[in-house]
N, C-alpha and C. Protein backbone atom coordinates (compact mmCIF):
# COMPACT_ATOMS: atom_id res chain seq x y z
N UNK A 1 24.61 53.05 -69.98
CA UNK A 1 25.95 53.30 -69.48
C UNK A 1 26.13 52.66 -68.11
N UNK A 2 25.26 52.40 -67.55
CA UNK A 2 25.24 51.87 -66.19
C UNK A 2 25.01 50.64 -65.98
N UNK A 3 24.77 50.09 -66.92
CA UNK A 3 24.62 48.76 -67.32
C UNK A 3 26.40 48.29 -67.55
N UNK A 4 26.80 49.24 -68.30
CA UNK A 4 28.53 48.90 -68.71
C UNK A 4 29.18 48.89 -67.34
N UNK A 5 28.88 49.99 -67.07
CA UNK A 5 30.10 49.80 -65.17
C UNK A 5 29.65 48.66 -64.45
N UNK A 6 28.46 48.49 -64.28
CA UNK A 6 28.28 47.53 -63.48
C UNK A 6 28.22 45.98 -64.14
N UNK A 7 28.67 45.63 -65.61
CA UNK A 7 29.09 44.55 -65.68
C UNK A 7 30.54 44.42 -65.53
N UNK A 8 31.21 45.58 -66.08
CA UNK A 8 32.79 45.53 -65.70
C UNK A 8 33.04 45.61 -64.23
N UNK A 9 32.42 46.24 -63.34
CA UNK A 9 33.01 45.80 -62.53
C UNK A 9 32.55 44.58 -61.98
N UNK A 10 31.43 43.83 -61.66
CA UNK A 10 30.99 42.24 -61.64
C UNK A 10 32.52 41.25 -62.50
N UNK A 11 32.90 41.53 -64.01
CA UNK A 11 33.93 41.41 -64.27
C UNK A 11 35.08 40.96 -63.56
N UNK A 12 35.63 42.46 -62.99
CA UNK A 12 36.93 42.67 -62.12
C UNK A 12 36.83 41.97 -61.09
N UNK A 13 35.64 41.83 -60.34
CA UNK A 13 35.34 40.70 -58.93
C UNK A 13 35.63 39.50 -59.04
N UNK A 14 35.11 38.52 -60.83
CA UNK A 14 35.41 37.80 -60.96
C UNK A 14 36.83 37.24 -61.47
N UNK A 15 37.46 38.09 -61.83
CA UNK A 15 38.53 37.36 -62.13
C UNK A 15 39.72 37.95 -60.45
N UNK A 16 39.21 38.75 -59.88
CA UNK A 16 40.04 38.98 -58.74
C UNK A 16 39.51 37.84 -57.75
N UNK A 17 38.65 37.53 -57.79
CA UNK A 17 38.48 36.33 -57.36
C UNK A 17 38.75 34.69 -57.26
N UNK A 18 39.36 34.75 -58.94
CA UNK A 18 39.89 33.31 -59.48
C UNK A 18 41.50 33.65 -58.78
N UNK A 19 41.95 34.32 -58.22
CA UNK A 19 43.26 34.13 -57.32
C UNK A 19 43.38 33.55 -55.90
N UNK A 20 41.91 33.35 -55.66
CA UNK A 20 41.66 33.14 -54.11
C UNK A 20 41.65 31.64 -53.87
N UNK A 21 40.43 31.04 -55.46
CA UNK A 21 40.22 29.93 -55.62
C UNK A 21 41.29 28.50 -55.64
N UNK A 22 42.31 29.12 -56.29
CA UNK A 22 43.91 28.25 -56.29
C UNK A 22 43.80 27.78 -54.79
N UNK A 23 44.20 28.09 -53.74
CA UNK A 23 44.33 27.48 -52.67
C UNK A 23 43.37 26.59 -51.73
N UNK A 24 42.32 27.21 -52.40
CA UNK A 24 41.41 26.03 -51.73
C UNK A 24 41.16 24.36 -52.51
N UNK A 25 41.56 24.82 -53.72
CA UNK A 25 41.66 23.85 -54.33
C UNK A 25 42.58 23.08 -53.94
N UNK A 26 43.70 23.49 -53.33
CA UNK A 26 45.27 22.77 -53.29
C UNK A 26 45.07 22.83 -51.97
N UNK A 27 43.95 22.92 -50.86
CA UNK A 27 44.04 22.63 -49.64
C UNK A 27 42.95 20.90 -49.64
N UNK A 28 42.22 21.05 -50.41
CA UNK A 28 41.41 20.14 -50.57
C UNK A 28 42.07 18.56 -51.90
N UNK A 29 43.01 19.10 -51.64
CA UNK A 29 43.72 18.10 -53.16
C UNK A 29 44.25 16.65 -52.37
N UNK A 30 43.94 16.54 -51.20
CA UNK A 30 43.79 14.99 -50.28
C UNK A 30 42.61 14.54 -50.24
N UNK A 31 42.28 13.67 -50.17
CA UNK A 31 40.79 13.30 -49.29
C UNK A 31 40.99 12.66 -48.04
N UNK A 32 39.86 13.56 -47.25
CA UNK A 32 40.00 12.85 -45.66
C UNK A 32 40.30 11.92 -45.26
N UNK A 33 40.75 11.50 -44.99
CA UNK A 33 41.40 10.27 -43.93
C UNK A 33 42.64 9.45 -44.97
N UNK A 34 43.02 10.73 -46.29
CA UNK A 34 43.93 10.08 -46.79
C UNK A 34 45.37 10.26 -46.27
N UNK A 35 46.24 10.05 -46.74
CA UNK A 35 47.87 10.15 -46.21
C UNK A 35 48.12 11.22 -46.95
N UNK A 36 48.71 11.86 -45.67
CA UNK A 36 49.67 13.17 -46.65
C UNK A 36 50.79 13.07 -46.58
N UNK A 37 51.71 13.02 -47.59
CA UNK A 37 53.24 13.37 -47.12
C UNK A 37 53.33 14.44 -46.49
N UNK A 38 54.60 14.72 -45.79
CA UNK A 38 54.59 15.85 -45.22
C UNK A 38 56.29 16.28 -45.91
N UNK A 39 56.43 17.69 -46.10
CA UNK A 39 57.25 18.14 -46.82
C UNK A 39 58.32 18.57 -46.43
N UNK A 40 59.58 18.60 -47.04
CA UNK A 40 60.89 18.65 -46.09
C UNK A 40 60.97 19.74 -45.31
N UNK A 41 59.91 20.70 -45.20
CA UNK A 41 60.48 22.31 -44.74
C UNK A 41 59.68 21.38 -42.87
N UNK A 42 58.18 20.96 -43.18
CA UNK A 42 58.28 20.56 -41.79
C UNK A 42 58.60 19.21 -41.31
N UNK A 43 59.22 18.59 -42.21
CA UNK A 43 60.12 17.54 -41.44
C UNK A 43 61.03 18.06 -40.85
N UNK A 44 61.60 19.28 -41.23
CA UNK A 44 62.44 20.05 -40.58
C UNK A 44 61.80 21.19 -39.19
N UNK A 45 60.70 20.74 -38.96
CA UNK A 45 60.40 22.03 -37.93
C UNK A 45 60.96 21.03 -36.53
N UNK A 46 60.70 22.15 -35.75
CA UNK A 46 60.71 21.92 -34.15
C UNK A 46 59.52 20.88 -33.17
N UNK A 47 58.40 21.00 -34.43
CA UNK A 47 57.30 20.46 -33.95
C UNK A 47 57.68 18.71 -34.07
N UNK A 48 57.88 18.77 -35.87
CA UNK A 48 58.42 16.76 -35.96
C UNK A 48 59.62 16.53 -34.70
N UNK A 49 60.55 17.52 -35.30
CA UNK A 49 61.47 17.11 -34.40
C UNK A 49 60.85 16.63 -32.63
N UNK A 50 60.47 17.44 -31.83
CA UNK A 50 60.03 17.23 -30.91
C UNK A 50 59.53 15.90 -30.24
N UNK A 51 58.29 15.74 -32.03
CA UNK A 51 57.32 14.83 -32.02
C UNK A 51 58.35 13.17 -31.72
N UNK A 52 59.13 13.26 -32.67
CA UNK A 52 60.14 12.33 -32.52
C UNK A 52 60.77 11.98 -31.63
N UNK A 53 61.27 12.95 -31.23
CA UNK A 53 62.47 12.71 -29.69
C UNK A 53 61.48 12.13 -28.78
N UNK A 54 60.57 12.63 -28.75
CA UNK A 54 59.21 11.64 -27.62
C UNK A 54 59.19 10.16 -27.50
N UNK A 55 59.10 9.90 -29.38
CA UNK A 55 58.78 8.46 -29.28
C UNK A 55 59.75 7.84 -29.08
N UNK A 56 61.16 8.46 -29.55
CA UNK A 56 62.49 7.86 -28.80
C UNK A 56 63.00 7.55 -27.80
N UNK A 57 62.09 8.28 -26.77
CA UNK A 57 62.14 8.11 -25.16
C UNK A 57 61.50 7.04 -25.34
N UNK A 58 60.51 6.89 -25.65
CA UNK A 58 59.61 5.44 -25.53
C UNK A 58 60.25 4.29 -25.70
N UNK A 59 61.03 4.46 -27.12
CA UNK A 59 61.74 3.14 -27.31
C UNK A 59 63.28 2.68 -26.55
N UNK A 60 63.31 4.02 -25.96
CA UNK A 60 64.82 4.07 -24.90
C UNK A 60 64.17 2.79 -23.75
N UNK A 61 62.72 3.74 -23.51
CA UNK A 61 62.16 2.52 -21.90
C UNK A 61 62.05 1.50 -22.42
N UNK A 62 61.21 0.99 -23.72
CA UNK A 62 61.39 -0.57 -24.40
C UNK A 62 62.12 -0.97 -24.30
N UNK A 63 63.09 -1.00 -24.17
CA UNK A 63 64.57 -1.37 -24.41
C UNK A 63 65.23 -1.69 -22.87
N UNK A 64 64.51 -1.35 -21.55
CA UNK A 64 64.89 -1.18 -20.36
C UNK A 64 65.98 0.02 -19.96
N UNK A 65 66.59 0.86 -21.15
CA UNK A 65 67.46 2.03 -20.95
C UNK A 65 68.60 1.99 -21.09
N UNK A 66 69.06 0.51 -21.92
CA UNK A 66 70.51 0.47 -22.54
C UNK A 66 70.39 1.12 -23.09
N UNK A 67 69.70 1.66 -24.06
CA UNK A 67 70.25 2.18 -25.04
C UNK A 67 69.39 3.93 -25.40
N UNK A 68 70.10 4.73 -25.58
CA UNK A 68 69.27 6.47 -26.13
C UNK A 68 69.55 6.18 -27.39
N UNK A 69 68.79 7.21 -28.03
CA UNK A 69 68.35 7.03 -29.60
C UNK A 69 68.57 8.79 -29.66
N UNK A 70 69.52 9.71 -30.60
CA UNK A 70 69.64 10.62 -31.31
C UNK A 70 69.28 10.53 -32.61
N UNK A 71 68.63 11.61 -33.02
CA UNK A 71 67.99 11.99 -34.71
C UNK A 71 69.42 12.08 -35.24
N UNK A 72 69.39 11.74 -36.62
CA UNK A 72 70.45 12.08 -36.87
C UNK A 72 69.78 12.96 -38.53
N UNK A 73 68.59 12.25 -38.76
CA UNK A 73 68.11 12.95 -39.92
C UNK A 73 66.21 11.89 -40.08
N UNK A 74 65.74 13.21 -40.20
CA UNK A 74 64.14 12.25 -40.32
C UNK A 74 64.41 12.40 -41.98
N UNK A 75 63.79 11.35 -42.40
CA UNK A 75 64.18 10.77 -43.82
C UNK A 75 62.92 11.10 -44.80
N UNK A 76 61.90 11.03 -44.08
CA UNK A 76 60.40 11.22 -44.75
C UNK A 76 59.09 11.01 -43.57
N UNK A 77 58.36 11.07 -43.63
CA UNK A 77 57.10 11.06 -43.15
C UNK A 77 55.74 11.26 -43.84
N UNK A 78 54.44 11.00 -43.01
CA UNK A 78 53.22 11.29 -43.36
C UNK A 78 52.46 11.13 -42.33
N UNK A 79 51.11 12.01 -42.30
CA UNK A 79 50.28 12.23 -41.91
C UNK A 79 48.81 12.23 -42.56
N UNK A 80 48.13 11.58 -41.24
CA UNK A 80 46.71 10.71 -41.37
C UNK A 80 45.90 10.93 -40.40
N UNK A 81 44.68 11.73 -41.00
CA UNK A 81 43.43 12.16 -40.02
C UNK A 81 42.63 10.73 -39.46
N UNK A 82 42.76 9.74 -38.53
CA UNK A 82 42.00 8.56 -38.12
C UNK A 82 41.50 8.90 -37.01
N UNK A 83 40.52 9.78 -36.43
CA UNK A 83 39.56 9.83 -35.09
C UNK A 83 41.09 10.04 -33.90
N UNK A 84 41.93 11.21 -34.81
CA UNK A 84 43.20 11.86 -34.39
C UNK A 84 44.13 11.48 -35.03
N UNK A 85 45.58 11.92 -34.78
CA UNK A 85 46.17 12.01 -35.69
C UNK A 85 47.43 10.44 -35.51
N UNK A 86 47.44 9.96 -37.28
CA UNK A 86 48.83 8.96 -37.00
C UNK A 86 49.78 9.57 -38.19
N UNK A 87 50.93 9.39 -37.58
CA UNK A 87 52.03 9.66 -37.95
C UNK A 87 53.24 8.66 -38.53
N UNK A 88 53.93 8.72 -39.45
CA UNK A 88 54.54 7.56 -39.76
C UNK A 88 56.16 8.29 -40.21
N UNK A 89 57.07 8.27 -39.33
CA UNK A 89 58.37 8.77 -39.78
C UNK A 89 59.67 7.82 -40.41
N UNK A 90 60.21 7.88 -41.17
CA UNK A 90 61.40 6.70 -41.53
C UNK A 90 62.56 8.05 -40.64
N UNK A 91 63.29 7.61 -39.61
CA UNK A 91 63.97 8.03 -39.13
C UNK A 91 65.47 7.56 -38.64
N UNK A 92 66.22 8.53 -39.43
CA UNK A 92 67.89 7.63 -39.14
C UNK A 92 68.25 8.52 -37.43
N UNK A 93 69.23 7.22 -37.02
CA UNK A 93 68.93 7.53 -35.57
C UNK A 93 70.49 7.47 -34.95
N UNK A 94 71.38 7.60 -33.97
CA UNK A 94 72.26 6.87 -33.58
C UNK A 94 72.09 6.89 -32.01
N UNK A 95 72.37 5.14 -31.84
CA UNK A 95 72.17 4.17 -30.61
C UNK A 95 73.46 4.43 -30.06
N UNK A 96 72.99 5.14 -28.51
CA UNK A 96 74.25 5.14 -28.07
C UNK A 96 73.82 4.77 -26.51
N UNK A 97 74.67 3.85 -26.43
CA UNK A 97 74.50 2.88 -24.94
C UNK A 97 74.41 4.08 -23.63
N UNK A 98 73.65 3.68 -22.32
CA UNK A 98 73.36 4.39 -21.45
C UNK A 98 74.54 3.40 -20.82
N UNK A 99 74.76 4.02 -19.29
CA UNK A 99 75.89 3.14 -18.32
C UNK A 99 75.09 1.80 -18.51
N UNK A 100 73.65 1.53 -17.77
CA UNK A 100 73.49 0.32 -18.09
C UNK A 100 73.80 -0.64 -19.12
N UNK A 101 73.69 0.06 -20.05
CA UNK A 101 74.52 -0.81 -21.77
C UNK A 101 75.70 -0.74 -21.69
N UNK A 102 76.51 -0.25 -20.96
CA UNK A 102 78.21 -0.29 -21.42
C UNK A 102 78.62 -1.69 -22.11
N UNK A 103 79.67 -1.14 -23.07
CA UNK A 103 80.29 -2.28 -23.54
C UNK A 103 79.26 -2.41 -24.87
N UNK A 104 78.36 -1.82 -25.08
CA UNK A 104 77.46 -1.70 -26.22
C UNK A 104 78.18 -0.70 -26.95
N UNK A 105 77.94 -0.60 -28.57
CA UNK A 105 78.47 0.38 -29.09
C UNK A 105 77.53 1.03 -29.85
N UNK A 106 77.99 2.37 -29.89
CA UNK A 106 76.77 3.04 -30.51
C UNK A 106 77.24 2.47 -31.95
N UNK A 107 75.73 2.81 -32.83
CA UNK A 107 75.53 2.67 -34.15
C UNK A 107 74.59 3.43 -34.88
N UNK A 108 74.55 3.40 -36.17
CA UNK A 108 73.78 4.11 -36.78
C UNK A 108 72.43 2.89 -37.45
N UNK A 109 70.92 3.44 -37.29
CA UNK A 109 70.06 3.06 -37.34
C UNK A 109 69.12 3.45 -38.02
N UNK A 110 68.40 2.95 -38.71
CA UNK A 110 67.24 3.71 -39.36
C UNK A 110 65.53 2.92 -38.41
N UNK A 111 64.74 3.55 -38.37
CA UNK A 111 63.48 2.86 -37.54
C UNK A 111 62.32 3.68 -38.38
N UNK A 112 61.30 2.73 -38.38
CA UNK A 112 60.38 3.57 -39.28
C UNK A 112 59.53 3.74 -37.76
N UNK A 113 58.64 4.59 -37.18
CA UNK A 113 58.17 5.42 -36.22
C UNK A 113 57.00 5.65 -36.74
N UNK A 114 55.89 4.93 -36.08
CA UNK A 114 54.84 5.62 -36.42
C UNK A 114 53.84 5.57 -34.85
N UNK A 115 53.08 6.90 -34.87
CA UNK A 115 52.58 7.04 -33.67
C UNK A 115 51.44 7.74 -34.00
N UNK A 116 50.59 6.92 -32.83
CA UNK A 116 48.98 7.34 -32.90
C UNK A 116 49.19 8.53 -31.76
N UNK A 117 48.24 9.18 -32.23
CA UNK A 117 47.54 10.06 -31.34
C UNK A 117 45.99 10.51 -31.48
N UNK A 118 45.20 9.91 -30.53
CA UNK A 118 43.63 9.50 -30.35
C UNK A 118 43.44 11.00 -29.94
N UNK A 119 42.01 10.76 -30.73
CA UNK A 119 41.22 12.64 -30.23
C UNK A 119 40.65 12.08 -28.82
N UNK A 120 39.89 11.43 -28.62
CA UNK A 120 39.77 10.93 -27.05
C UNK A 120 40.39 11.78 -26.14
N UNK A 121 39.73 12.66 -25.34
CA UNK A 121 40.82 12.85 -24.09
C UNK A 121 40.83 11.96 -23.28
N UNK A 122 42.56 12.26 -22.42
CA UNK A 122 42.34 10.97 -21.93
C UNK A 122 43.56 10.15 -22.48
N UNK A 123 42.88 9.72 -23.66
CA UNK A 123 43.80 8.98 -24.39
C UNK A 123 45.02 8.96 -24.33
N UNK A 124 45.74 7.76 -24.29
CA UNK A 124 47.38 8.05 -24.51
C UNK A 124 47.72 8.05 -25.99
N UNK A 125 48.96 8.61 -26.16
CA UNK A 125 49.56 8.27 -27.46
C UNK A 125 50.14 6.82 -27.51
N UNK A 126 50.43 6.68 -28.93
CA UNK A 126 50.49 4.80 -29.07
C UNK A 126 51.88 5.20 -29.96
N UNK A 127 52.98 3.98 -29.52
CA UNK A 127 54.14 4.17 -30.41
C UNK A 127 54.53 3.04 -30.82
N UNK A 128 54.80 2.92 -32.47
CA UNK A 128 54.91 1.37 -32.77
C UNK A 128 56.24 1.50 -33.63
N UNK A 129 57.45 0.70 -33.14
CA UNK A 129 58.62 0.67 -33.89
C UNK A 129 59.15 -0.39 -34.70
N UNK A 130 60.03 -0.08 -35.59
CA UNK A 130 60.04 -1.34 -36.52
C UNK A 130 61.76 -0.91 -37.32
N UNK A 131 62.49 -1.83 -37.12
CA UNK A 131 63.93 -1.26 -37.15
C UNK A 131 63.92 -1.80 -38.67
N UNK A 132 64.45 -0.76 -39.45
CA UNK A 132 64.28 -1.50 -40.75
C UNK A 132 65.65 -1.28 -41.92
N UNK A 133 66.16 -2.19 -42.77
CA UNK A 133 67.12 -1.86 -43.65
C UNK A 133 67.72 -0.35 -43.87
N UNK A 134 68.89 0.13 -43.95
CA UNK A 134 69.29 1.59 -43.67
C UNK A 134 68.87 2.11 -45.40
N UNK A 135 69.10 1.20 -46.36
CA UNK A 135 69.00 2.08 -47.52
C UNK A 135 67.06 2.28 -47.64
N UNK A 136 66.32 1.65 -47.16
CA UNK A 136 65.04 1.66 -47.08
C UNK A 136 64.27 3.28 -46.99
N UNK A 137 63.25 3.83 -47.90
CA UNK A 137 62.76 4.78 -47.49
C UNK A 137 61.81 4.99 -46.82
């Protein structure tokens, strides 16, 4: 009789257990240093957003400061573990002239955005832009 409880419950462990297993499976369903998309709930956080408006400052100073860059919608992205993290956003934007640009008109833009960030401390972040066709994903 004690043989019976204690395989049923060994049993109950195991299959209360096969509920745990699902997620590690689906945490491990990339391989390292592969690309992940990243999904519309955090293309929508505060964090991309943030992440973005940064590199937009960057490309405001490229530019000598004619021109600011507003999100108008991040379109897609991904993320890539490389000895820290790179990032790659397709981001629609609108260019709207600083006083120095007057006489410029704003427009609507799409730029694909992708930015390193080195585990290195120390390190700076790296921002590389590339203005690309609006229907483009």
């Amino acid at each position: 009789m004690l043989w019976v409880v204690a395989a049923l419950h060994l049993a109950a462990l195991v299959v209360a257990g096969l509920d745990e297993i699902e997620p590690i499976v689906q945490r491990h369903e990339y391989p390292l240093g592969g690309v992940i998309p990243l999904t519309p709930k955090v293309l929508q956080s505060k964090e991309v957003e943030e992440r973005v408006e940064r590199a937009l400052r960057q490309l405001s100073r490229r530019n000598g400061g004619l021109m600011t860059y507003r999100i108008i919608h991040i379109r897609s992205g991904t993320r890539q573990v490389v000895n820290g993290f790179k990032y790659v956003f397709v981001v629609e934007v609108e260019s709207l002239p600083t006083e120095e640009g007057a006489g410029t008109e704003s427009v609507s833009e799409v730029y694909r955005v992708r930015i390193y960030e080195p585990a290195s401390r120390g390190a700076k972040r790296r921002y590389f832009f590339k203005k690309i066709p609006t229907n483009e994903k």
